[in-house]
PDB file of N, CA and C in Angstrom:
ATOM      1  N   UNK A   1      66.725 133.490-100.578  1.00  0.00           N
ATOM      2  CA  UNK A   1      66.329 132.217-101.140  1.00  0.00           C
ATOM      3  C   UNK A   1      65.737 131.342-100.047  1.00  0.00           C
ATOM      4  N   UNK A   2      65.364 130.282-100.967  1.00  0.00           N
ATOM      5  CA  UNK A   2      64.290 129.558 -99.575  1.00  0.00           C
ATOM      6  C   UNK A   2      64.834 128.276 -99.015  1.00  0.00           C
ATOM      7  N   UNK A   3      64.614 127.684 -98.098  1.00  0.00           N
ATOM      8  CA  UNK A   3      65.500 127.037 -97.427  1.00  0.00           C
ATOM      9  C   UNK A   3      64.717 125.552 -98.141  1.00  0.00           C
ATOM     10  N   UNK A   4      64.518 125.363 -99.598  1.00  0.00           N
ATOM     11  CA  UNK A   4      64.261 124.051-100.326  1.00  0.00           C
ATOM     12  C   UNK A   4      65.551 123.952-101.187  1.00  0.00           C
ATOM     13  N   UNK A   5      65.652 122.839-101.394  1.00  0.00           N
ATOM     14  CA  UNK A   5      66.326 121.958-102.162  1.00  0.00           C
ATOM     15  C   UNK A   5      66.024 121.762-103.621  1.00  0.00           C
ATOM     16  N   UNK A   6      66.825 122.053-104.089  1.00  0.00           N
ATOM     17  CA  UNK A   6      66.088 122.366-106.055  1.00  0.00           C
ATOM     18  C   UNK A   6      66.048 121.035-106.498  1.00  0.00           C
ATOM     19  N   UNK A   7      66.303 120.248-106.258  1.00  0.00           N
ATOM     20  CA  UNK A   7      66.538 118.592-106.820  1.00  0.00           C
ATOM     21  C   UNK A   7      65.019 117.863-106.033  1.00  0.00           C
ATOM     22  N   UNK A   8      65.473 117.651-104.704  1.00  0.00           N
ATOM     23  CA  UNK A   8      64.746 116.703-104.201  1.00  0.00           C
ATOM     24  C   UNK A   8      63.509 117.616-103.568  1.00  0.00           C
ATOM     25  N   UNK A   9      63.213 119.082-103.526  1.00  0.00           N
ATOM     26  CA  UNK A   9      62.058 119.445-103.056  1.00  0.00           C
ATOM     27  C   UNK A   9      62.154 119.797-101.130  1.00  0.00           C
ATOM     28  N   UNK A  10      63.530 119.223-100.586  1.00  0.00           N
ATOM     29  CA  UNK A  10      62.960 118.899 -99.196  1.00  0.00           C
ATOM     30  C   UNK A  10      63.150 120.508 -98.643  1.00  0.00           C
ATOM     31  N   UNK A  11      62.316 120.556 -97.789  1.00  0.00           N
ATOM     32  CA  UNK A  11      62.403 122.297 -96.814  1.00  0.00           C
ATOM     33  C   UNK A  11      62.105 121.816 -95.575  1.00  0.00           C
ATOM     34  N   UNK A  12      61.695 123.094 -94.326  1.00  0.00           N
ATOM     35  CA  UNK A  12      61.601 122.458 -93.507  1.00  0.00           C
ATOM     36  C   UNK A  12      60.347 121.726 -92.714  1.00  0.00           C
ATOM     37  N   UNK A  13      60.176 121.012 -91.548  1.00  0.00           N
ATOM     38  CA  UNK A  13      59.488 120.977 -91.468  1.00  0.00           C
ATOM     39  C   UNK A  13      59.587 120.828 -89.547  1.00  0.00           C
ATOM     40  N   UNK A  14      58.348 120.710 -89.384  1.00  0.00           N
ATOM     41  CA  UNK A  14      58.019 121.018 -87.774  1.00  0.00           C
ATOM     42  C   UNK A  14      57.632 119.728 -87.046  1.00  0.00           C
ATOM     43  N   UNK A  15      57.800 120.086 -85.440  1.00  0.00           N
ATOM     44  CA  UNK A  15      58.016 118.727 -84.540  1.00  0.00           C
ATOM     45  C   UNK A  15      57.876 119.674 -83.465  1.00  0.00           C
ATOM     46  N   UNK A  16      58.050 118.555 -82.207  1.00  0.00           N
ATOM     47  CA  UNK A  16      58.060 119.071 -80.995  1.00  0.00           C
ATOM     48  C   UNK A  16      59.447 119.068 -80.519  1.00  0.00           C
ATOM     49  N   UNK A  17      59.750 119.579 -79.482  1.00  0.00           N
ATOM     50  CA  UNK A  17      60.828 119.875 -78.730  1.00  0.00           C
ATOM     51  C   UNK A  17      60.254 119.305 -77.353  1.00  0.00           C
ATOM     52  N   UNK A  18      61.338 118.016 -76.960  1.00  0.00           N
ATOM     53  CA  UNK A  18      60.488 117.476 -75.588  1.00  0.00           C
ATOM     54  C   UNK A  18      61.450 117.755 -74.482  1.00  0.00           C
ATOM     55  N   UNK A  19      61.389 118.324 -73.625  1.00  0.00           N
ATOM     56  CA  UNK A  19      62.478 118.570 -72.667  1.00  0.00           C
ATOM     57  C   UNK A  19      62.305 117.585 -71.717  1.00  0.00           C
ATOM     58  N   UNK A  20      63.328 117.077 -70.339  1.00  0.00           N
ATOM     59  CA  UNK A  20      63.466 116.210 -69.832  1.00  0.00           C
ATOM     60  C   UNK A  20      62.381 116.127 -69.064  1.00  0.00           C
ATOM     61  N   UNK A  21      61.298 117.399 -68.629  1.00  0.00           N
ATOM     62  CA  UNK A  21      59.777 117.096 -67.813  1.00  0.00           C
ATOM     63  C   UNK A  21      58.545 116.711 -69.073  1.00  0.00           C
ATOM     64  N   UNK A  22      59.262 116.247 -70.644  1.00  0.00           N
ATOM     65  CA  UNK A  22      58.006 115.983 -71.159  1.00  0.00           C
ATOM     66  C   UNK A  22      57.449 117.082 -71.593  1.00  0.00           C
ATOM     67  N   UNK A  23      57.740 118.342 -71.304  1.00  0.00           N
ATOM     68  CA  UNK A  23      56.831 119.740 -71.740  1.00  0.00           C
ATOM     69  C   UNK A  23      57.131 119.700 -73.081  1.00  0.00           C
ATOM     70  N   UNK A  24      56.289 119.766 -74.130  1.00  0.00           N
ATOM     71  CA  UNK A  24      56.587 119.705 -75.890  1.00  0.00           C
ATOM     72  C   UNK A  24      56.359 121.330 -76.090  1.00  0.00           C
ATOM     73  N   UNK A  25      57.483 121.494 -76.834  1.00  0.00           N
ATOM     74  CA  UNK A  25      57.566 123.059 -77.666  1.00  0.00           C
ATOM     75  C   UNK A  25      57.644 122.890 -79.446  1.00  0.00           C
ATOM     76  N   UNK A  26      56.811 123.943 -79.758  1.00  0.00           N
ATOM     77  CA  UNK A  26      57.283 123.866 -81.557  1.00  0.00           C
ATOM     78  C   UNK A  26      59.035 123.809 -81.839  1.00  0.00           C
ATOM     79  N   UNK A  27      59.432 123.551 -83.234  1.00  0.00           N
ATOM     80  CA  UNK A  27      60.450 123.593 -83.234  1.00  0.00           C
ATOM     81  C   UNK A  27      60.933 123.336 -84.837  1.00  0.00           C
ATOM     82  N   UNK A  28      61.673 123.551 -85.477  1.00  0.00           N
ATOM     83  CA  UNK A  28      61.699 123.209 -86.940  1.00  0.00           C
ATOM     84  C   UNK A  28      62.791 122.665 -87.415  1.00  0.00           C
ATOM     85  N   UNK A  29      62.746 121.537 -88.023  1.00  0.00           N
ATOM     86  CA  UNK A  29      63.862 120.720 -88.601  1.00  0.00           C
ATOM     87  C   UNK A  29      64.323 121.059 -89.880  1.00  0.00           C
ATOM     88  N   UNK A  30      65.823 121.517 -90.231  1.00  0.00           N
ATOM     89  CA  UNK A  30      65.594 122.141 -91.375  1.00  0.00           C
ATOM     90  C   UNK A  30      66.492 121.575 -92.114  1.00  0.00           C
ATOM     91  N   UNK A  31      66.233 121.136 -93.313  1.00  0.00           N
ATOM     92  CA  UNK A  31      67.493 120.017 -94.463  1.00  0.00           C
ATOM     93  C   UNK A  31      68.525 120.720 -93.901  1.00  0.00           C
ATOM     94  N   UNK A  32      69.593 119.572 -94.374  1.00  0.00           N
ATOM     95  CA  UNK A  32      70.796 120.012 -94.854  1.00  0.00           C
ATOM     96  C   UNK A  32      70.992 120.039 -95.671  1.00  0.00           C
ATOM     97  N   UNK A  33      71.248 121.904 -96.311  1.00  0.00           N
ATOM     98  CA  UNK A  33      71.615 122.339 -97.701  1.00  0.00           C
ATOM     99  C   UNK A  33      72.824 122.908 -97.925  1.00  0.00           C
ATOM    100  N   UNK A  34      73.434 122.229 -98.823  1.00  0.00           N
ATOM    101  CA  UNK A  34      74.689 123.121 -99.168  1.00  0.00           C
ATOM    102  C   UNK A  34      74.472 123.814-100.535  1.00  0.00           C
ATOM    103  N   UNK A  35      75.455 124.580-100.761  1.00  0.00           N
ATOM    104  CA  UNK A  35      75.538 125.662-101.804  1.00  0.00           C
ATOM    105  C   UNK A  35      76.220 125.052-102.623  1.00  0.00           C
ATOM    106  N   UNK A  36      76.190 124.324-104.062  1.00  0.00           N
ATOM    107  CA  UNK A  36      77.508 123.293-104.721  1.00  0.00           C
ATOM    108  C   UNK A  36      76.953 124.199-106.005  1.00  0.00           C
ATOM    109  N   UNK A  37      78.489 124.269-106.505  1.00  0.00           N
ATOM    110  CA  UNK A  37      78.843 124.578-107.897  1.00  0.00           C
ATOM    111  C   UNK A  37      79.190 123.842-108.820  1.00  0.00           C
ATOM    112  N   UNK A  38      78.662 123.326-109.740  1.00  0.00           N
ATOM    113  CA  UNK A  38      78.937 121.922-110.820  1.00  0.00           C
ATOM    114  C   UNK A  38      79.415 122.837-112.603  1.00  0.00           C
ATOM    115  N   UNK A  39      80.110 121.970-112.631  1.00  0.00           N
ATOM    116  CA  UNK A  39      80.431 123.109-114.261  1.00  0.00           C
ATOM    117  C   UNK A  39      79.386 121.405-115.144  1.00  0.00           C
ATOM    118  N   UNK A  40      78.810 122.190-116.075  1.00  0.00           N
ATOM    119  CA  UNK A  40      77.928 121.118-116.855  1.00  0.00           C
ATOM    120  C   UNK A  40      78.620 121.349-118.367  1.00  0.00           C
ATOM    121  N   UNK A  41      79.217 120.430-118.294  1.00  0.00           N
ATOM    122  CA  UNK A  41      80.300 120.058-119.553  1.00  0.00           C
ATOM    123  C   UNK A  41      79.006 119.865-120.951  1.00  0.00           C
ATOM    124  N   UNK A  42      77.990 119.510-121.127  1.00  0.00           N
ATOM    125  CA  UNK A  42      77.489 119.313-122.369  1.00  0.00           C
ATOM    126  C   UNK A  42      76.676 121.138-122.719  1.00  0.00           C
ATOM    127  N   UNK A  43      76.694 121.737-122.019  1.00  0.00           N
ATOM    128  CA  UNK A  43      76.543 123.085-122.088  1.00  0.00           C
ATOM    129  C   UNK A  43      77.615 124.602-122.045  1.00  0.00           C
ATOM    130  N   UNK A  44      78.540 123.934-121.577  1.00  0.00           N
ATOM    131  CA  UNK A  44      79.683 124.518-121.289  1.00  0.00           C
ATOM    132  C   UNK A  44      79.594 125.949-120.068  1.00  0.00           C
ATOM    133  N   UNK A  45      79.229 125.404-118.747  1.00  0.00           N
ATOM    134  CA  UNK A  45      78.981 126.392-117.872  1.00  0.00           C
ATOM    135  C   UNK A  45      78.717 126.195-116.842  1.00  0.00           C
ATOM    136  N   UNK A  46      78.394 126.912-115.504  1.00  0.00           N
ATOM    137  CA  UNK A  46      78.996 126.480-114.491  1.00  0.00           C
ATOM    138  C   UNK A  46      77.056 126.586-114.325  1.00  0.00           C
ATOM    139  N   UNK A  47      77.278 125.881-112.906  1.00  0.00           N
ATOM    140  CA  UNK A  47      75.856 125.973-112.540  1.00  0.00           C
ATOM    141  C   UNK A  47      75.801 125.792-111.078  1.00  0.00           C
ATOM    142  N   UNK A  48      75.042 126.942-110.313  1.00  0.00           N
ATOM    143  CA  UNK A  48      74.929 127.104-108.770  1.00  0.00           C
ATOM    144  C   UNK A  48      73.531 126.459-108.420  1.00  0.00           C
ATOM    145  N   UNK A  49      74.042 125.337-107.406  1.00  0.00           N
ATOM    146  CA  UNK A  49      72.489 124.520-107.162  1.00  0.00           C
ATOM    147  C   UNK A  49      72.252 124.720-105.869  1.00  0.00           C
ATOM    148  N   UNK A  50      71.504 124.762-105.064  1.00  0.00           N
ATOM    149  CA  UNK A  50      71.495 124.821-103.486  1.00  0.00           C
ATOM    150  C   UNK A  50      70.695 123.381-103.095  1.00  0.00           C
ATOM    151  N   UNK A  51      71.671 122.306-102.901  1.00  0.00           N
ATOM    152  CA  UNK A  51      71.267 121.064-102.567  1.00  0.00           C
ATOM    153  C   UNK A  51      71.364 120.951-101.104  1.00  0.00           C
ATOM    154  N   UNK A  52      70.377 119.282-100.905  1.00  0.00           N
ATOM    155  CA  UNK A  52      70.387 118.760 -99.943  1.00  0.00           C
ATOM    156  C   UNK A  52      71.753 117.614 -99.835  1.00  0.00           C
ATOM    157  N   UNK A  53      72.123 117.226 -99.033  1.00  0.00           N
ATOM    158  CA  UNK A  53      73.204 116.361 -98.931  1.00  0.00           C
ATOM    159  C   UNK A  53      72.698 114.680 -99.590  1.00  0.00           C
ATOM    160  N   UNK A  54      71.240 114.466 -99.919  1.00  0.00           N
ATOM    161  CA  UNK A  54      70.597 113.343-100.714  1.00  0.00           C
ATOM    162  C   UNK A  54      70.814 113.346-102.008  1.00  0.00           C
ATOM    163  N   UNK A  55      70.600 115.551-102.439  1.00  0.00           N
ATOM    164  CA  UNK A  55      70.520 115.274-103.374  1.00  0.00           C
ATOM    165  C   UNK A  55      72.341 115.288-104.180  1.00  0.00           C
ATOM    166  N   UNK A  56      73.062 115.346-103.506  1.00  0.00           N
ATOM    167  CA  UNK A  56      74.567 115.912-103.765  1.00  0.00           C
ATOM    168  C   UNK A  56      74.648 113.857-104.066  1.00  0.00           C
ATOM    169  N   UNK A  57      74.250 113.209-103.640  1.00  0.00           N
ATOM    170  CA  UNK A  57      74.500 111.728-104.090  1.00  0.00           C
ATOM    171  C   UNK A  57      73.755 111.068-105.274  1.00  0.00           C
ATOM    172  N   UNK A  58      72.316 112.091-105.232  1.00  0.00           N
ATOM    173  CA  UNK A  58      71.923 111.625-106.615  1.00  0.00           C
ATOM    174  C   UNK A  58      72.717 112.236-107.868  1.00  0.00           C
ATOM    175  N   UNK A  59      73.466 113.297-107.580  1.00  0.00           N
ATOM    176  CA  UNK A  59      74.198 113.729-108.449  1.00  0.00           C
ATOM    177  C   UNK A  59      75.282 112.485-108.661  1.00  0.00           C
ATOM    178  N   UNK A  60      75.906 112.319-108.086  1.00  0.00           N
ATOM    179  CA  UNK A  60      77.197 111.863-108.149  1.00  0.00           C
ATOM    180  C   UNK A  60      76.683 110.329-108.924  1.00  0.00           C
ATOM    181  N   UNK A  61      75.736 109.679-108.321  1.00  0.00           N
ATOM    182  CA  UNK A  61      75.409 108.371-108.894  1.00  0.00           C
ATOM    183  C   UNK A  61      74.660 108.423-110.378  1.00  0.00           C
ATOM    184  N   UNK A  62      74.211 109.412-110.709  1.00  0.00           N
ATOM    185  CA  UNK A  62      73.267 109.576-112.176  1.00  0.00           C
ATOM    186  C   UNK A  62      73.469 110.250-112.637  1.00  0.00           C
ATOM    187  N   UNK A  63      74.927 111.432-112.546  1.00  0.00           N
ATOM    188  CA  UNK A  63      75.321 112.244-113.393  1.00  0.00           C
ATOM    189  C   UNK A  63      74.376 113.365-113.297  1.00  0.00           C
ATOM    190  N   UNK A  64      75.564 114.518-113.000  1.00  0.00           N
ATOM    191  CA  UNK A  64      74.630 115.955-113.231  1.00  0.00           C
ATOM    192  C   UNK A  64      73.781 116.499-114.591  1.00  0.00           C
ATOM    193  N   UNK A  65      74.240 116.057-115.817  1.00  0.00           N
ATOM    194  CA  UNK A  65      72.964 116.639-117.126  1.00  0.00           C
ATOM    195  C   UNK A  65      72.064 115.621-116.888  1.00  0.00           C
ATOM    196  N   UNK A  66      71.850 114.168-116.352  1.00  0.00           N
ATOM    197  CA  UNK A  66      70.469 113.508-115.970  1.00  0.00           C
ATOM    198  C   UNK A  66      69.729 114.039-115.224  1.00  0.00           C
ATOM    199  N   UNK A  67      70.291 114.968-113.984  1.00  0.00           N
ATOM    200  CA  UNK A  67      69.253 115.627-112.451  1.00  0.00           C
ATOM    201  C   UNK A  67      69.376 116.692-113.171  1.00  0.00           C
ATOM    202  N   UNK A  68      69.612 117.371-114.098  1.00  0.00           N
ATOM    203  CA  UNK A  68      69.304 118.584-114.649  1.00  0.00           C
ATOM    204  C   UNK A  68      68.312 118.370-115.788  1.00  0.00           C
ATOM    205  N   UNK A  69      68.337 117.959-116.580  1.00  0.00           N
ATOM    206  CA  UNK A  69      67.535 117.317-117.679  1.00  0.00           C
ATOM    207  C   UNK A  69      66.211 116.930-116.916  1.00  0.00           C
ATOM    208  N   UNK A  70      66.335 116.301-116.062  1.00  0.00           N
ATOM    209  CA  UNK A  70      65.006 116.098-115.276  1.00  0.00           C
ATOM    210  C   UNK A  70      64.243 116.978-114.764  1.00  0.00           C
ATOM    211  N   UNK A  71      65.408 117.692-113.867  1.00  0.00           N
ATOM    212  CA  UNK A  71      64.342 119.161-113.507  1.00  0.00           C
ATOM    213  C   UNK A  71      64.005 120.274-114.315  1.00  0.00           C
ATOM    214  N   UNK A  72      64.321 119.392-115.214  1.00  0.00           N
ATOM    215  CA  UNK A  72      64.039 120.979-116.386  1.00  0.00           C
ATOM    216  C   UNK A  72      62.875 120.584-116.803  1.00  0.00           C
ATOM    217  N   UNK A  73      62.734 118.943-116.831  1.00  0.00           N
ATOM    218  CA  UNK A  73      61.188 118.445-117.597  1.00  0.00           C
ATOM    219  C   UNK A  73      60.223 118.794-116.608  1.00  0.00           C
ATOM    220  N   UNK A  74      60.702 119.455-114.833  1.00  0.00           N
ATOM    221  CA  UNK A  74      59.795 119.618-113.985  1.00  0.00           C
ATOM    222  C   UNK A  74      59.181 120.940-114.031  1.00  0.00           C
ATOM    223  N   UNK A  75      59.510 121.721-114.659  1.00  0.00           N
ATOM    224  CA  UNK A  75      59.476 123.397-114.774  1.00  0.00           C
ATOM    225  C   UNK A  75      60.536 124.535-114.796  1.00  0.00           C
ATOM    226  N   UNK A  76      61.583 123.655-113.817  1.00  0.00           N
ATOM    227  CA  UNK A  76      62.799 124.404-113.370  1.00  0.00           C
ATOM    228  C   UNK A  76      63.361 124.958-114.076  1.00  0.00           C
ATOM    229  N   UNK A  77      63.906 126.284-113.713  1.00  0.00           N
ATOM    230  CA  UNK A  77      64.853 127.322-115.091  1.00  0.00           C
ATOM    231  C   UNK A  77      66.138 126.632-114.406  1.00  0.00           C
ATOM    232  N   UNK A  78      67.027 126.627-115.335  1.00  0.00           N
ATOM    233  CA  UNK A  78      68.285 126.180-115.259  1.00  0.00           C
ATOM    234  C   UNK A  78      69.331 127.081-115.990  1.00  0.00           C
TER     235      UNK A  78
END
């Protein structure tokens, strides 16, 4: 699986690496994703999301069948 976030979209992305002489190297910043399991009570079933730690708060503040309901109007299989 890919290192995006099913809610908010975020993956990684790239920067420099500056060491203490200033020499810049590539380098990649990569979300923080956790693996969360939510049981979705108006469906009766569990559901494996691989979130970002942003999106683990939009859950909690707008209710999981709202961020599901939404990404479903986005394409997302659920």
């Amino acid at each position: 699986m890919a290192r995006v976030c099913q809610v908010t979209g975020k993956k990684p992305i790239t920067g420099n690496k500056v060491s203490h002489s200033n020499i810049k190297t590539k380098r990649r910043f990569l979300p923080n994703l956790q693996t969360k399991r939510y049981f979705l009570a108006e469906e009766d079933k569990w559901v494996t999301l691989k979130l970002s730690s942003e999106a683990i708060r939009t859950i909690n503040k707008n209710g999981l069948y709202a961020v599901v309901k939404e990404m479903r109007a986005g394409g997302a299989k659920i």
